[in-house]
Protein backbone atom coordinates (compact mmCIF):
# COMPACT_ATOMS: atom_id res chain seq x y z
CA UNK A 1 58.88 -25.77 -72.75
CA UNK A 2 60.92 -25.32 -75.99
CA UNK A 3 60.23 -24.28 -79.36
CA UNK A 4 61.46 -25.42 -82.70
CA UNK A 5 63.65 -22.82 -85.29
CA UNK A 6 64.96 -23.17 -88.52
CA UNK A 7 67.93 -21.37 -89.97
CA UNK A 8 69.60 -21.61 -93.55
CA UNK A 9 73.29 -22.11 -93.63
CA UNK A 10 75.79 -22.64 -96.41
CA UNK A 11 76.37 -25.95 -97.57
CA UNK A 12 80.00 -25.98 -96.83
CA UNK A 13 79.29 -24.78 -93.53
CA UNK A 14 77.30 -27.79 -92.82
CA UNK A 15 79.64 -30.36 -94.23
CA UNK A 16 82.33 -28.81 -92.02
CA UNK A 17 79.72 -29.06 -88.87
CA UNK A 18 79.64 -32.74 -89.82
CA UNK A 19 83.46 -33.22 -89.08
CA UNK A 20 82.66 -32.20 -85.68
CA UNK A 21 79.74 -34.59 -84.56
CA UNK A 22 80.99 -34.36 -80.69
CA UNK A 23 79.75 -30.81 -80.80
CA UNK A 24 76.28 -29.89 -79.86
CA UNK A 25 75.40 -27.57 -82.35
CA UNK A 26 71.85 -26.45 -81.29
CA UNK A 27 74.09 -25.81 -77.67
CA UNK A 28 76.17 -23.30 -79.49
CA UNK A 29 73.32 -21.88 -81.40
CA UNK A 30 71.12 -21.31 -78.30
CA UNK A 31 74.03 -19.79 -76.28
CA UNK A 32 74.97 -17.45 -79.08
CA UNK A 33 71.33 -15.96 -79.25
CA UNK A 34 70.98 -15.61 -75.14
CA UNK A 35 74.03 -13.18 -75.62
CA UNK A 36 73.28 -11.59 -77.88
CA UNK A 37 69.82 -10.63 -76.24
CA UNK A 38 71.75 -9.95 -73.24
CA UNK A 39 73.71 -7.52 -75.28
CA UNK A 40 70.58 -5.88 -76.64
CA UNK A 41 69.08 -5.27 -73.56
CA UNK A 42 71.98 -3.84 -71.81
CA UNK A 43 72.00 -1.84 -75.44
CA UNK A 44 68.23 -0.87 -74.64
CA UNK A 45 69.00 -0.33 -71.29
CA UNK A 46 72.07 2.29 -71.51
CA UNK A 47 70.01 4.13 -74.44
CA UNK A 48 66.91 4.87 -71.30
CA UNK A 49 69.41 5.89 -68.92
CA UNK A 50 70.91 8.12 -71.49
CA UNK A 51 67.30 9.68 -72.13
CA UNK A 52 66.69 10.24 -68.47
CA UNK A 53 70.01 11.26 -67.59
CA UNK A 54 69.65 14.14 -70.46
CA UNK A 55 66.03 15.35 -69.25
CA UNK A 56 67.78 15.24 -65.69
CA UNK A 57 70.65 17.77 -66.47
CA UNK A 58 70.96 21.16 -64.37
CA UNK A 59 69.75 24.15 -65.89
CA UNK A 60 72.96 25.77 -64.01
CA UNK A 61 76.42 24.16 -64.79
CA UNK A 62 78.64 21.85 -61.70
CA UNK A 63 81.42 25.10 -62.39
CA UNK A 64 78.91 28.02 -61.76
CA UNK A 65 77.35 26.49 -58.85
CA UNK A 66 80.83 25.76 -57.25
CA UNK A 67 81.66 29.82 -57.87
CA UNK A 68 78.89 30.85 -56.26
CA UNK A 69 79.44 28.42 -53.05
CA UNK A 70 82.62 29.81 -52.71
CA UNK A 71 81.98 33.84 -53.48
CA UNK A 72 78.95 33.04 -50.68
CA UNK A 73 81.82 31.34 -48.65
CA UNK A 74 84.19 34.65 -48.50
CA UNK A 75 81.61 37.16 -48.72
CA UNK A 76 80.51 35.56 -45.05
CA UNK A 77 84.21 35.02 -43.95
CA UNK A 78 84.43 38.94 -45.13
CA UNK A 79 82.13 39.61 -42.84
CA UNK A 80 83.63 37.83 -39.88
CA UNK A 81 81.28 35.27 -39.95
């Protein structure tokens, strides 16, 4: 089922429509708003990842968890292990 819209436009805009009657204007119109609610909701969707990926973040940093891996790593091998 479909739906009806209006929209305001220059004047000059629609006169130079008019010299193009093999286009299918409410075609163009229709494709142009599916994008850009595509856009928006990709938009939408990058800003929740964002907010989870924040609350998600290690208390300890990637660098200080790598040290200590590696001082645990020779302290063993010290050890003969």
């Amino acid at each position: 089922m479909s739906t009806t819209i209006s929209i305001r436009i220059p004047k000059e805009l629609k006169e130079a429509m008019k010299k193009f009657p093999h286009i299918n204007w409410s075609e163009i119109v229709r494709k142009a708003i599916e994008e850009k609610i595509r856009e928006e909701k990709i938009k939408w969707a990058l800003k929740i990842m964002e907010e989870i990926s924040a609350k998600a973040k290690p208390k300890t940093s990637s660098e200080e968890i790598v040290r200590r891996f590696r001082n645990e790593r020779s302290k063993k091998s010290s050890y003969g292990c």
